[in-house]
PDB file of N, CA and C in Angstrom:
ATOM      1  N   UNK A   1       0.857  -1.174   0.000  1.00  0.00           N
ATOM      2  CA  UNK A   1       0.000   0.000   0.000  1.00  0.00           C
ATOM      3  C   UNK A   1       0.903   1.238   0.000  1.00  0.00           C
ATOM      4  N   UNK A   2       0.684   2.429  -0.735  1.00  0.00           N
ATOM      5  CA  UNK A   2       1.647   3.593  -1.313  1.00  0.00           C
ATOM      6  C   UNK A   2       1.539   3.954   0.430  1.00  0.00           C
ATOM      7  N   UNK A   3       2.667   4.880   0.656  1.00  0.00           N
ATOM      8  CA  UNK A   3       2.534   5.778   2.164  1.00  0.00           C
ATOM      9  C   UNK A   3       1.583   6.864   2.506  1.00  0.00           C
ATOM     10  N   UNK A   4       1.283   7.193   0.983  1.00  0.00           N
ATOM     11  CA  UNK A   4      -0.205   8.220   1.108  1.00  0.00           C
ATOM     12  C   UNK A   4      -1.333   7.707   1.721  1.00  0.00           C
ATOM     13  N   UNK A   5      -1.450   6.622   1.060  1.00  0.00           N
ATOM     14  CA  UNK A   5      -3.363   6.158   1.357  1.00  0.00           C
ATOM     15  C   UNK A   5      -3.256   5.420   2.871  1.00  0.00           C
ATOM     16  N   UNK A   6      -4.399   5.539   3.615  1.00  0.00           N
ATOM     17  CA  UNK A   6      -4.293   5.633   5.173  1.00  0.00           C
ATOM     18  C   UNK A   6      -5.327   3.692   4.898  1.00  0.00           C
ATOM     19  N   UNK A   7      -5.780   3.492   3.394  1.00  0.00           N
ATOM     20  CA  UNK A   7      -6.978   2.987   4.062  1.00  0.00           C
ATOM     21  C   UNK A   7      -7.160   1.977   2.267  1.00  0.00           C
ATOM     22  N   UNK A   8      -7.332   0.837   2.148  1.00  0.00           N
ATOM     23  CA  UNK A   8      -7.183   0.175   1.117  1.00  0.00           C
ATOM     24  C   UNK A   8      -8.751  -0.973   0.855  1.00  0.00           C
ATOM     25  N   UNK A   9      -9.176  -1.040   0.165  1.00  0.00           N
ATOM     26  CA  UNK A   9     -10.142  -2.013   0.131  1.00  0.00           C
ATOM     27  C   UNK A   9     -10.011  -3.453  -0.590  1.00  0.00           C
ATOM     28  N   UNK A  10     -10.499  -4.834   0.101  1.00  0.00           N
ATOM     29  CA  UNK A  10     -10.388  -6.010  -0.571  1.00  0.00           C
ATOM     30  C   UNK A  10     -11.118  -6.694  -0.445  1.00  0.00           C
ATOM     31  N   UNK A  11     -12.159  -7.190  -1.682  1.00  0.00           N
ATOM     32  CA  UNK A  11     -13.141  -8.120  -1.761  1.00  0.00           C
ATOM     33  C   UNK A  11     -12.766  -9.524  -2.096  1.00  0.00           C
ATOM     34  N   UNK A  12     -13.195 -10.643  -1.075  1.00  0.00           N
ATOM     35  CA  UNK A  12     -13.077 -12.217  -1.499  1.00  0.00           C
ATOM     36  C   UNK A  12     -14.586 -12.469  -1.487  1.00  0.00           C
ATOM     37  N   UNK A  13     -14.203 -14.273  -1.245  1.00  0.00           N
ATOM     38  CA  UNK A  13     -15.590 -15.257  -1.251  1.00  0.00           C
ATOM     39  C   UNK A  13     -14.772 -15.916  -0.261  1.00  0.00           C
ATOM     40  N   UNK A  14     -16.036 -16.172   0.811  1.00  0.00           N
ATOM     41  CA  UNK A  14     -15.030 -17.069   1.919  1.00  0.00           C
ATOM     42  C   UNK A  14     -15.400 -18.614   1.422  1.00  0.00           C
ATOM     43  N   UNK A  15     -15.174 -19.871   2.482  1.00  0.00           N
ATOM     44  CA  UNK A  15     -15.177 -21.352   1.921  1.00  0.00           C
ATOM     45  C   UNK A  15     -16.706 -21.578   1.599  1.00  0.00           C
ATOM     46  N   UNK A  16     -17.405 -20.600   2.138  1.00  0.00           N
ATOM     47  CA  UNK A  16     -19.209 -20.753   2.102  1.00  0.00           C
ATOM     48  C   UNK A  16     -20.139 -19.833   0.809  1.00  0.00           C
ATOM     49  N   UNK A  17     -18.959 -19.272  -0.199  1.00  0.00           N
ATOM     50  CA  UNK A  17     -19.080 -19.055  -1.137  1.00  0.00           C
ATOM     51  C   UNK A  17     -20.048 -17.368  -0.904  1.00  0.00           C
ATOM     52  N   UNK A  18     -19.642 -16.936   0.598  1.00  0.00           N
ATOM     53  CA  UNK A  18     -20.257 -15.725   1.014  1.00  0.00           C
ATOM     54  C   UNK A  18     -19.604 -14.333   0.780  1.00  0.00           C
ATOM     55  N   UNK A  19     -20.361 -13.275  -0.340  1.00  0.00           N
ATOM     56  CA  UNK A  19     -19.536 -12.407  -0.456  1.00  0.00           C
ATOM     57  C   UNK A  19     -18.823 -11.738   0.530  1.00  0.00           C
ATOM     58  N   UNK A  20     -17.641 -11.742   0.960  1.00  0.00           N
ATOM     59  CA  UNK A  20     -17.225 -10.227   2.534  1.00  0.00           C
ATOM     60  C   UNK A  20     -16.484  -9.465   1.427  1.00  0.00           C
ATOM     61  N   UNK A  21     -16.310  -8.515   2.469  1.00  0.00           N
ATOM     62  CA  UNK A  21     -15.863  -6.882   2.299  1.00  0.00           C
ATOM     63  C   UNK A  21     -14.476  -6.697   3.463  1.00  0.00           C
ATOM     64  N   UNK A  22     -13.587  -6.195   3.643  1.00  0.00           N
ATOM     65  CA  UNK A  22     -12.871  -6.213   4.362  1.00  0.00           C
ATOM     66  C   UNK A  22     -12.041  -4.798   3.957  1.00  0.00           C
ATOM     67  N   UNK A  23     -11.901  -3.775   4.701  1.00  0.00           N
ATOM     68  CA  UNK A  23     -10.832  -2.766   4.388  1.00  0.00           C
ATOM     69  C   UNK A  23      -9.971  -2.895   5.366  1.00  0.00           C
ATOM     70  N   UNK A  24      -8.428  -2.050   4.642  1.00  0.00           N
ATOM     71  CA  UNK A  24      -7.414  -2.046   5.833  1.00  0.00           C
ATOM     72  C   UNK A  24      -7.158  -0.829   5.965  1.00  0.00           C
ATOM     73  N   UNK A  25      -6.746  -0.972   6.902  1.00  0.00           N
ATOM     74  CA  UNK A  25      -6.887   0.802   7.614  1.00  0.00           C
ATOM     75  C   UNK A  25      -5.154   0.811   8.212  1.00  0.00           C
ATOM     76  N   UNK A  26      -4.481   1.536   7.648  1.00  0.00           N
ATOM     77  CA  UNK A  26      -3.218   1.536   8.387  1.00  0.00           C
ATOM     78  C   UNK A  26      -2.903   3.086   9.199  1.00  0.00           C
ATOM     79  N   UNK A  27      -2.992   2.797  10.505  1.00  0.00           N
ATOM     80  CA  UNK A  27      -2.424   3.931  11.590  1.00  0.00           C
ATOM     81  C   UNK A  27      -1.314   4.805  11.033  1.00  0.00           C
ATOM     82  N   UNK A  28      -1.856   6.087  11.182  1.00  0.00           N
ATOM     83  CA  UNK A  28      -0.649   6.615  10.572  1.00  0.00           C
ATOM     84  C   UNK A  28       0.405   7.511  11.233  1.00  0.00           C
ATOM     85  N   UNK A  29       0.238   6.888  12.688  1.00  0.00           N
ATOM     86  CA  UNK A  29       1.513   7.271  13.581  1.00  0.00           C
ATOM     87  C   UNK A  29       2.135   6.270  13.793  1.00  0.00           C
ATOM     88  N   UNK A  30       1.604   4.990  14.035  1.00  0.00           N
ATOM     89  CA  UNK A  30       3.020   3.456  14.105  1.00  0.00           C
ATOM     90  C   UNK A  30       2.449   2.953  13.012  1.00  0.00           C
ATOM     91  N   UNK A  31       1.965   3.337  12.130  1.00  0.00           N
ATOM     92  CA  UNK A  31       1.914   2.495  10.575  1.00  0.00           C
ATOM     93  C   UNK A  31       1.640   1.192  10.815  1.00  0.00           C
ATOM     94  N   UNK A  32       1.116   0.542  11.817  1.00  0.00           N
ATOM     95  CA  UNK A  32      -0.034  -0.476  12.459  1.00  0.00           C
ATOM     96  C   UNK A  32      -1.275  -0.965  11.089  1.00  0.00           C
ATOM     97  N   UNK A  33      -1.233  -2.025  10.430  1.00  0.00           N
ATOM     98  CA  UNK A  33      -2.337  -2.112   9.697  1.00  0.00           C
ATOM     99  C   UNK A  33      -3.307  -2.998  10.500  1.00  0.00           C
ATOM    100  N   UNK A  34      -4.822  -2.914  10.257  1.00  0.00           N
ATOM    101  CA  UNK A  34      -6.038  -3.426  11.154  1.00  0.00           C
ATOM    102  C   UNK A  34      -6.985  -3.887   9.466  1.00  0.00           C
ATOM    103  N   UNK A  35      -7.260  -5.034   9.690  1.00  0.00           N
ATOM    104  CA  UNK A  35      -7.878  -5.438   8.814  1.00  0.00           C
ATOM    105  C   UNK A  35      -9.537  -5.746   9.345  1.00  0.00           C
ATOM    106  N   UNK A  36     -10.431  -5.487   8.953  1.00  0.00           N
ATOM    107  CA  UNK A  36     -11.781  -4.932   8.887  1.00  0.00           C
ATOM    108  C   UNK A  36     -12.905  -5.566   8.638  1.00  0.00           C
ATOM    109  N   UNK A  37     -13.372  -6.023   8.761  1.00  0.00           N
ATOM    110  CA  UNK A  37     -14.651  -6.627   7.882  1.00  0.00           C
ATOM    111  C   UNK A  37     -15.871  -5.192   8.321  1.00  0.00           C
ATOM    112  N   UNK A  38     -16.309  -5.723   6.683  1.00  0.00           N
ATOM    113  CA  UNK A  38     -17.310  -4.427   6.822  1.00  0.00           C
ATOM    114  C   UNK A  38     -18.289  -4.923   5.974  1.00  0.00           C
ATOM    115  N   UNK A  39     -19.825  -4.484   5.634  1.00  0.00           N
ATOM    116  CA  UNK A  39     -20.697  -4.568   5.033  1.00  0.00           C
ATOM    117  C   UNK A  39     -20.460  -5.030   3.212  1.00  0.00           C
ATOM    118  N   UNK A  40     -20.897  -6.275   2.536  1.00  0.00           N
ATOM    119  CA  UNK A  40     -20.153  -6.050   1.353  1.00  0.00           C
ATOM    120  C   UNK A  40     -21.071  -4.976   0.519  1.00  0.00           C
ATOM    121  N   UNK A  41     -21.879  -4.548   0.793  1.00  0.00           N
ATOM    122  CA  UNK A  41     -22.810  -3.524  -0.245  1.00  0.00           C
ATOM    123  C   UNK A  41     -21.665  -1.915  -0.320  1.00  0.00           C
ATOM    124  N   UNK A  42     -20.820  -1.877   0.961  1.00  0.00           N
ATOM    125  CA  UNK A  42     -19.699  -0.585   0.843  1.00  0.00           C
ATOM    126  C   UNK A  42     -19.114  -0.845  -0.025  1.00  0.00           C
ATOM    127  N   UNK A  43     -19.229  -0.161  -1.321  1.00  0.00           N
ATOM    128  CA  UNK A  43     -18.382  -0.129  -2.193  1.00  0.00           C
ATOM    129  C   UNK A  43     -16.997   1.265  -2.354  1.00  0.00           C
ATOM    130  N   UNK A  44     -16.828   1.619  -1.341  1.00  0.00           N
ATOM    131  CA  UNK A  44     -16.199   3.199  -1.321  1.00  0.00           C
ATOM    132  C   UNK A  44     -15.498   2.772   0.484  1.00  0.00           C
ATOM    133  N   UNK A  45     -13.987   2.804   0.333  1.00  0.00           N
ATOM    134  CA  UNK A  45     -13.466   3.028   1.328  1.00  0.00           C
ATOM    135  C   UNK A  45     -13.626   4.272   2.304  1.00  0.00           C
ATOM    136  N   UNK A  46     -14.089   5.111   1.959  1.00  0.00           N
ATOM    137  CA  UNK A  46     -14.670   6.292   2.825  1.00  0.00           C
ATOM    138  C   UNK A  46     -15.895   6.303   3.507  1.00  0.00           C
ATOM    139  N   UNK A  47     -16.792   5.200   2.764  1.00  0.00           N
ATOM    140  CA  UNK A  47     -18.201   4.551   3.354  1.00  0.00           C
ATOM    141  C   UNK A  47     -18.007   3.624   4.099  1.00  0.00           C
ATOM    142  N   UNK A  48     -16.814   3.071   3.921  1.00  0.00           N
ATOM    143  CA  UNK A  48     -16.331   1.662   5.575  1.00  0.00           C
ATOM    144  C   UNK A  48     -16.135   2.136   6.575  1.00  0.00           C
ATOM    145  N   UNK A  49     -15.142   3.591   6.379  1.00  0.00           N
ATOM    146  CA  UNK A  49     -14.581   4.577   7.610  1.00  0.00           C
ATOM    147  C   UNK A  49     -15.955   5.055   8.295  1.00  0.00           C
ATOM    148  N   UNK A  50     -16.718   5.447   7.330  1.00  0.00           N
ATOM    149  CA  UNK A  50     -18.275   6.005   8.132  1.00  0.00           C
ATOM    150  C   UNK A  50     -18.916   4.834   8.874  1.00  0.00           C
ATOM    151  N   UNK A  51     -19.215   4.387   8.129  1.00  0.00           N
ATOM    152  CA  UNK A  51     -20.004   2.848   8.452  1.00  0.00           C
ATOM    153  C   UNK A  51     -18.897   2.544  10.228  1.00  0.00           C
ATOM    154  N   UNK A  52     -17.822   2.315   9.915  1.00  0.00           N
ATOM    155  CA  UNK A  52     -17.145   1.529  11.301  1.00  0.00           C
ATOM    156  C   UNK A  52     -17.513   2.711  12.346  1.00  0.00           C
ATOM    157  N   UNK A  53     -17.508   3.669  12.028  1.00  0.00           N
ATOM    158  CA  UNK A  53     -17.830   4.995  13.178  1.00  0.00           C
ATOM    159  C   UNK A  53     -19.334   5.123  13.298  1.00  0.00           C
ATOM    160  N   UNK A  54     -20.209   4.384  12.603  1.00  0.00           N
ATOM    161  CA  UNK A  54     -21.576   4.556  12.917  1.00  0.00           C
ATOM    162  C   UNK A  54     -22.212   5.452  12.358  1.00  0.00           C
ATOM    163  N   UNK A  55     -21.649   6.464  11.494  1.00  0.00           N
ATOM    164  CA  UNK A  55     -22.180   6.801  10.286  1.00  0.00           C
ATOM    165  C   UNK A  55     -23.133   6.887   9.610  1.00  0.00           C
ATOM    166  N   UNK A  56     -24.620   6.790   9.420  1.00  0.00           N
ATOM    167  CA  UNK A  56     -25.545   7.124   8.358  1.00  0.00           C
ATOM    168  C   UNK A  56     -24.682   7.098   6.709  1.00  0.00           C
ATOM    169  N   UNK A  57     -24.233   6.318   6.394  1.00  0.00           N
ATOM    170  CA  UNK A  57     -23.471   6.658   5.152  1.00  0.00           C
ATOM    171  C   UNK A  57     -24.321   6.820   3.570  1.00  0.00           C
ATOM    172  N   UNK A  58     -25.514   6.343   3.787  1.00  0.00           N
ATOM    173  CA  UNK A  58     -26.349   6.179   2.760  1.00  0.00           C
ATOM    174  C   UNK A  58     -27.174   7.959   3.021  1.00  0.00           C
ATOM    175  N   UNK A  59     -27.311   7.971   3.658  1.00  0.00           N
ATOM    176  CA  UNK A  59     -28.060   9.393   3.824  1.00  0.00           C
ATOM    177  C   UNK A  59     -27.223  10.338   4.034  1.00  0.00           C
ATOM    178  N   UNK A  60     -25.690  10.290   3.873  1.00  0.00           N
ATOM    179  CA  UNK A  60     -24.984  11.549   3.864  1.00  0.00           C
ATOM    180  C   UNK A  60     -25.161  11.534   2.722  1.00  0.00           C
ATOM    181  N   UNK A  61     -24.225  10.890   1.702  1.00  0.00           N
ATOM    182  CA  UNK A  61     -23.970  10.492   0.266  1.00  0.00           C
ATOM    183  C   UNK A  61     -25.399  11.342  -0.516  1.00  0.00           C
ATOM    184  N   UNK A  62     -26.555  10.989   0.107  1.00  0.00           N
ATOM    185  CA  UNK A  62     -28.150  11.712  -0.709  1.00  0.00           C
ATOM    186  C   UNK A  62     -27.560  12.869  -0.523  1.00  0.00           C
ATOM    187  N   UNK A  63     -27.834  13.298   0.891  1.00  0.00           N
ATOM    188  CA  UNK A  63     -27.559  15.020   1.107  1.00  0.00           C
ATOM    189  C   UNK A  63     -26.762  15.927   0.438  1.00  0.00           C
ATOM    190  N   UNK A  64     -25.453  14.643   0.521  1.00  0.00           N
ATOM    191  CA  UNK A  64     -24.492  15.842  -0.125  1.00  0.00           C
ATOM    192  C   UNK A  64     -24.772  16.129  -1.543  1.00  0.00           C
ATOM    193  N   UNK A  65     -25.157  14.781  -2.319  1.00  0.00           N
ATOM    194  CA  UNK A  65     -25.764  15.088  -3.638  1.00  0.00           C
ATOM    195  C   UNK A  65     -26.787  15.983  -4.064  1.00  0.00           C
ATOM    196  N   UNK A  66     -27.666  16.296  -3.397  1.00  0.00           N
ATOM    197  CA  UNK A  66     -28.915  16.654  -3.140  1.00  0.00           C
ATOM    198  C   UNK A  66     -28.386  18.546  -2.778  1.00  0.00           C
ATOM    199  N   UNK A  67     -27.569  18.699  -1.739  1.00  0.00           N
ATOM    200  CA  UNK A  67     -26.810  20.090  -1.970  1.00  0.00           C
ATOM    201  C   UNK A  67     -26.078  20.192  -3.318  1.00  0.00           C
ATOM    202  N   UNK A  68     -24.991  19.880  -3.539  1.00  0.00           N
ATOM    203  CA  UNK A  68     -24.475  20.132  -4.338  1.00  0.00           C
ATOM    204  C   UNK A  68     -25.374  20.324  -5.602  1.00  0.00           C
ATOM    205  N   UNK A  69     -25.909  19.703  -5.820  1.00  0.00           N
ATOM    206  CA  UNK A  69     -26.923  19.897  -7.397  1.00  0.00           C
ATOM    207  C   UNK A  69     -27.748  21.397  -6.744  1.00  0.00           C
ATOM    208  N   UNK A  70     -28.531  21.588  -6.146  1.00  0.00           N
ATOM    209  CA  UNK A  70     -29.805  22.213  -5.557  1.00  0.00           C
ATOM    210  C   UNK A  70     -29.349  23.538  -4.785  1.00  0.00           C
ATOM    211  N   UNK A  71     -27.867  23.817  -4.793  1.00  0.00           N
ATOM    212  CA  UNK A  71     -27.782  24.987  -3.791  1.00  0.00           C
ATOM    213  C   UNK A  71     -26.688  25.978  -4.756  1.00  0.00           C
ATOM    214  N   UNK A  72     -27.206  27.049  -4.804  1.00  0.00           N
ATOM    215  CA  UNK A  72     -26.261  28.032  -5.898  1.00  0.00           C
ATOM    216  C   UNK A  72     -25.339  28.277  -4.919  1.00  0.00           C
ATOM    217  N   UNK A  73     -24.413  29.073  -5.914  1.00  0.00           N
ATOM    218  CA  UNK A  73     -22.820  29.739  -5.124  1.00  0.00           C
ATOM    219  C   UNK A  73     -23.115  31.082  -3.989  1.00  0.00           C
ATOM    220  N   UNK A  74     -24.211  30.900  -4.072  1.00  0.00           N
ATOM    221  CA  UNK A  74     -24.499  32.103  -2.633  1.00  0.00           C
ATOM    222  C   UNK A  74     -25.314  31.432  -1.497  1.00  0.00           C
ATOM    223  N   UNK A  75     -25.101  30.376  -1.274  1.00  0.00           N
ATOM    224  CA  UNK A  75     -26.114  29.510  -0.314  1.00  0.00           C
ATOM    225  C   UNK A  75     -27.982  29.221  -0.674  1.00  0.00           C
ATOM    226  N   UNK A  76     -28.227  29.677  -1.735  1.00  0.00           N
ATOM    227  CA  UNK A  76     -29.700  29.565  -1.676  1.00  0.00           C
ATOM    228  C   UNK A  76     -29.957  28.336  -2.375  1.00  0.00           C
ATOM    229  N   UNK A  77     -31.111  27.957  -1.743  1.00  0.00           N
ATOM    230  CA  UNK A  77     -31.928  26.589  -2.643  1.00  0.00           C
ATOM    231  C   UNK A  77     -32.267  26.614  -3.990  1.00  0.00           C
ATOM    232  N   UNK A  78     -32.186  26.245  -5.047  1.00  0.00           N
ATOM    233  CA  UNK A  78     -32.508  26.348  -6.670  1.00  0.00           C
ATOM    234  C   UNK A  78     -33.765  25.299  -6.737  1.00  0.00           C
ATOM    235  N   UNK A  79     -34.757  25.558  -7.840  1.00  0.00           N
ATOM    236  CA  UNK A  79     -35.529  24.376  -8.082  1.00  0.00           C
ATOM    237  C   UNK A  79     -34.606  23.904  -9.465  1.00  0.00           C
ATOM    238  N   UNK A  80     -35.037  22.469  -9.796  1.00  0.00           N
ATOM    239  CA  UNK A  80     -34.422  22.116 -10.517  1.00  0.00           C
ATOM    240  C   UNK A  80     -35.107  21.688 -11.864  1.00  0.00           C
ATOM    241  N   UNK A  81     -34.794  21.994 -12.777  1.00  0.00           N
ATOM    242  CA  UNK A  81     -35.692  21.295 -14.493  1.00  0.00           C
ATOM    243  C   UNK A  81     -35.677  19.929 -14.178  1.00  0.00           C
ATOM    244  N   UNK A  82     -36.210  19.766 -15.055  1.00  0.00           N
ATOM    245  CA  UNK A  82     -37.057  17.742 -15.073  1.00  0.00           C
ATOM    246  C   UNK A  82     -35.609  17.162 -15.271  1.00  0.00           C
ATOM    247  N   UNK A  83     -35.136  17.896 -16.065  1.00  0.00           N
ATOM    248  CA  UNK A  83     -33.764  16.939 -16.810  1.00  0.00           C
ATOM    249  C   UNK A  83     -32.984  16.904 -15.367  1.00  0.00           C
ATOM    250  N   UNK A  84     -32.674  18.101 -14.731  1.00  0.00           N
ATOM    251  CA  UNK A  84     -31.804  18.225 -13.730  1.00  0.00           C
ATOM    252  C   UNK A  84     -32.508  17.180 -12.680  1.00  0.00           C
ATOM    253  N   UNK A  85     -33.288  17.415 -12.311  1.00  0.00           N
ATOM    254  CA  UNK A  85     -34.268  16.448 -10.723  1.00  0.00           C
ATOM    255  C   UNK A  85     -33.424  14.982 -11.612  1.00  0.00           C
ATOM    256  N   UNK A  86     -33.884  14.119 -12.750  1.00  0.00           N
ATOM    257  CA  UNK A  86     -33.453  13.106 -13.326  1.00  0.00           C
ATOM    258  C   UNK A  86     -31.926  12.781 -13.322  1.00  0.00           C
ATOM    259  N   UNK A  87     -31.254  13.813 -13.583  1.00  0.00           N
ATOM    260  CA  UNK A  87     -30.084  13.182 -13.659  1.00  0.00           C
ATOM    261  C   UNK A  87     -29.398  13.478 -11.927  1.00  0.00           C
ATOM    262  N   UNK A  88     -29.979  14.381 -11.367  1.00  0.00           N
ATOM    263  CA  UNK A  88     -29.312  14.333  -9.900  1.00  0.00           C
ATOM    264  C   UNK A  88     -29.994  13.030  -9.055  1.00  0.00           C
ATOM    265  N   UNK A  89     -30.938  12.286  -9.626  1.00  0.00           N
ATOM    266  CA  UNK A  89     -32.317  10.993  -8.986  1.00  0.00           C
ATOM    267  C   UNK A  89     -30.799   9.574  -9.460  1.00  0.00           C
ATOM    268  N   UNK A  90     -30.796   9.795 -10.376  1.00  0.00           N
ATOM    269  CA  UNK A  90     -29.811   8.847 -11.206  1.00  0.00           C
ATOM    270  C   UNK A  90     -28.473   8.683 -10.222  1.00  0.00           C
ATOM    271  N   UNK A  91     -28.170   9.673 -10.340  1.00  0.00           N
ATOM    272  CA  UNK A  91     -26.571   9.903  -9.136  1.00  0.00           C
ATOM    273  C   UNK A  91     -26.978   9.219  -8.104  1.00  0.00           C
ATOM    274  N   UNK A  92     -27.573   9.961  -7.181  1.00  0.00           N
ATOM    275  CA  UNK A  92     -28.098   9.193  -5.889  1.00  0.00           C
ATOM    276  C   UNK A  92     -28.711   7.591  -6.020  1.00  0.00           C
ATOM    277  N   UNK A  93     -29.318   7.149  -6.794  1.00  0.00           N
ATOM    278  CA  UNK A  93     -29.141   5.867  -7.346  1.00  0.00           C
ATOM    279  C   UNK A  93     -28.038   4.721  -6.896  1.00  0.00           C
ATOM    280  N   UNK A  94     -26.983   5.728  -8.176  1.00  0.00           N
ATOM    281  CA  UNK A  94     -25.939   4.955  -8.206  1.00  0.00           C
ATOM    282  C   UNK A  94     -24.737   5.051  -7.070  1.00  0.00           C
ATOM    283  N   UNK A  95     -25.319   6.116  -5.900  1.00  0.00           N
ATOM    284  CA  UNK A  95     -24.473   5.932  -5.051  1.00  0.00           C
ATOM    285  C   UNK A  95     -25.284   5.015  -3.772  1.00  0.00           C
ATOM    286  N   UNK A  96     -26.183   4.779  -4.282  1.00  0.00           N
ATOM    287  CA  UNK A  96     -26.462   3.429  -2.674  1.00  0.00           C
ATOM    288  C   UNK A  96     -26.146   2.509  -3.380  1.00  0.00           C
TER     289      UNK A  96
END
């Protein structure tokens, strides 16, 4: 694992042919690695880190999508065209 990344992800099949999820998380004051089991539907090492801390990770991921599309560069709420509501519905989709 490069010295940058704090945090690595690895998918098997155990002997019961059961998908797991497992990230490693390496400490980055004694460089200590901790290997993880986590939910296999986390597809995003930043959603394991939430998830292990208890996290809401599915309902940040909406929100933040849901701002970012919906809030102009001066803090206010925007409504959005059909096309826009659709393709910001699509995103959020594909992030659960």
């Amino acid at each position: 694992m490069p010295e940058h990344q704090s945090a690595q992800q690895i998918r098997a099949r155990s002997g019961l042919d059961e998908q797991i999820a497992i990230v490693v998380l390496k400490c980055p004051s004694t460089g200590q690695l901790y290997y993880l089991r986590v939910p296999p539907r986390l597809n995003k090492v930043e959603h394991a880190r939430q998830w292990l801390c208890g996290v809401d990770i599915e309902g940040i991921e909406e929100e933040y999508i849901r701002q970012r599309w919906m809030m102009t560069a001066d803090g206010r709420m925007q409504e959005l065209s059909p096309s826009q509501q659709q393709v910001m519905e699509n995103e959020i989709s594909r992030a659960r």
